[in-house]
Protein backbone atom coordinates (compact mmCIF):
# COMPACT_ATOMS: atom_id res chain seq x y z
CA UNK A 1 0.00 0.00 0.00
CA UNK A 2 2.71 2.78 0.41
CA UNK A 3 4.62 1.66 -2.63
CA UNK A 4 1.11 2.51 -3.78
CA UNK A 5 1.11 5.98 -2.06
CA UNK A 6 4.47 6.68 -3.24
CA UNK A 7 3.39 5.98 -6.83
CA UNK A 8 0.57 8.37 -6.72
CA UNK A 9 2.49 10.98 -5.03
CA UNK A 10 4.92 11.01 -7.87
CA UNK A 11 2.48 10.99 -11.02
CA UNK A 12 0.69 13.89 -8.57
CA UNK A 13 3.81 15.78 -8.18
CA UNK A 14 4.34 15.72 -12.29
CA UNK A 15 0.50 17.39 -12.77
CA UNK A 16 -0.87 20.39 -11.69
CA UNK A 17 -4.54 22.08 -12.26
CA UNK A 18 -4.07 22.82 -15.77
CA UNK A 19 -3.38 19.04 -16.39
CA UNK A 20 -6.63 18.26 -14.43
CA UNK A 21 -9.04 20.75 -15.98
CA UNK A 22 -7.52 19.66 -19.44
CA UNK A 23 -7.97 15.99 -19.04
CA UNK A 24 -12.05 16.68 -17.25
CA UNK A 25 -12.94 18.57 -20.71
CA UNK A 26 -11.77 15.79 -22.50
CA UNK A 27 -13.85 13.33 -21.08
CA UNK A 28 -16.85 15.65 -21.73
CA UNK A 29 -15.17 15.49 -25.84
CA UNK A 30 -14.22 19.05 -25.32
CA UNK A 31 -11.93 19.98 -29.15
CA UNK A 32 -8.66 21.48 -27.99
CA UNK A 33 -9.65 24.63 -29.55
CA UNK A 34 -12.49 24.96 -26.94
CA UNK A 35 -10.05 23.66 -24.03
CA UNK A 36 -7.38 26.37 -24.88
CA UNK A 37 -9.80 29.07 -25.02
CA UNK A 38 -11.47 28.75 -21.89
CA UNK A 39 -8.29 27.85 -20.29
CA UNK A 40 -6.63 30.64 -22.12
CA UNK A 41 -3.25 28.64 -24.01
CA UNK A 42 -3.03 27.93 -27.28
CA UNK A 43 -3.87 24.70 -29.29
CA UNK A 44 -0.41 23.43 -29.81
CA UNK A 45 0.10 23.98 -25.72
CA UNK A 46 -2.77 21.43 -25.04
CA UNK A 47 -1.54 19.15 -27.97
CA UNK A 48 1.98 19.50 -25.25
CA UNK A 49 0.01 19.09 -22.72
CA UNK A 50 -1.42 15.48 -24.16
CA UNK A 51 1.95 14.53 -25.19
CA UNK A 52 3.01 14.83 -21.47
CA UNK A 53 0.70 12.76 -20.23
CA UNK A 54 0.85 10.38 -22.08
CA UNK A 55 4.90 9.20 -20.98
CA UNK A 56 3.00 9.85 -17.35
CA UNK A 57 1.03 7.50 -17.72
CA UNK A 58 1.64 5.41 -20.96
CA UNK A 59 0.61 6.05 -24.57
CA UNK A 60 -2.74 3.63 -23.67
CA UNK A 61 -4.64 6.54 -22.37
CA UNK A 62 -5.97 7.81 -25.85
CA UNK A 63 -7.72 6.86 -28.39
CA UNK A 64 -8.46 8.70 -31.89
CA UNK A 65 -11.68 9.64 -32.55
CA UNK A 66 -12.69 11.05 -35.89
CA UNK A 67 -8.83 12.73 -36.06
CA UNK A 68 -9.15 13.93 -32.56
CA UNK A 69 -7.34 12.09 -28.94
CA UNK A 70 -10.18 11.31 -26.20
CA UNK A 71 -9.54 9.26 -23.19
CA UNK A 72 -9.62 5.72 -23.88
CA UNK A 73 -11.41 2.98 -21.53
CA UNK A 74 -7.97 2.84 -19.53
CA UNK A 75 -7.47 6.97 -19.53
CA UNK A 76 -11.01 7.57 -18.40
CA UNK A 77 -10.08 5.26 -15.01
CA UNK A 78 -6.98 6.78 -14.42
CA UNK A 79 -8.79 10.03 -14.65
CA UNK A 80 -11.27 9.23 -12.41
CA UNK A 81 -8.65 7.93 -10.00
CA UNK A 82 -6.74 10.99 -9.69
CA UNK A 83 -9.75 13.82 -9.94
CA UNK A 84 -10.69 12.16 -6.54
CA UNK A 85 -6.93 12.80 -5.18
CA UNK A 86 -7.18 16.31 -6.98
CA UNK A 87 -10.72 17.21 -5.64
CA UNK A 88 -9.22 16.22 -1.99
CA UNK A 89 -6.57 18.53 -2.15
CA UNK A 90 -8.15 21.19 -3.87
CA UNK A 91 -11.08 20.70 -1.40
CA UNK A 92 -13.18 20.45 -4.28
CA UNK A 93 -16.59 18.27 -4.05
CA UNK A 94 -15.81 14.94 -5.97
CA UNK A 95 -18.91 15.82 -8.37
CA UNK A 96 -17.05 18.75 -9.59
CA UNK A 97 -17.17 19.28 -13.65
CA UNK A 98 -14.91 21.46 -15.26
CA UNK A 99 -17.57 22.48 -17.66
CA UNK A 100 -19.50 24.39 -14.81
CA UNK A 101 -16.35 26.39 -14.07
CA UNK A 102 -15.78 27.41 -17.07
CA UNK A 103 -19.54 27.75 -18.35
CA UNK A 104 -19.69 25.97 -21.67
């Protein structure tokens, strides 16, 4: 169990609330135009962002979708995994949807 912890801790350490907002509009199929507006970068900077996590957690995550990435079977766990970790420290209710903060 704390090899477990430790794990976590370090994928954690290697994401911050960008990374988390980015990957909760994607599993509401959010384009990366709409995700870099509202989260004011540009397109290439989420395509970075994407890139990063997938050597964080393995090219697995994604799959393409019409031309676009979404969260595969596998991404859409490990998301939902770590937005309860995120929503704990953030102090954030675990039903929290980016979508709301951001209005779309």
């Amino acid at each position: 169990m704390l090899d477990n912890l430790k794990e976590n801790l370090q994928i954690l350490r290697q994401l911050d609330f960008d990374d988390f907002s980015i990957l909760s509009l994607m599993t509401e199929k959010c384009p990366n135009s709409v995700i870099s507006r509202y989260l004011r970068v540009t397109p290439p900077a989420v395509s970075h962002r994407i890139l990063k996590y997938e050597k964080v957690f393995g090219s697995d995550i994604f799959v393409k979708v019409s031309g676009k990435k979404e969260l595969s079977e596998k991404g859409l766990e490990i998301f939902t995994k770590y937005k309860k970790l995120f929503c704990f420290l953030l102090n954030l209710p675990e039903d929290f949807v980016c979508t709301k903060v951001f209005e779309l």
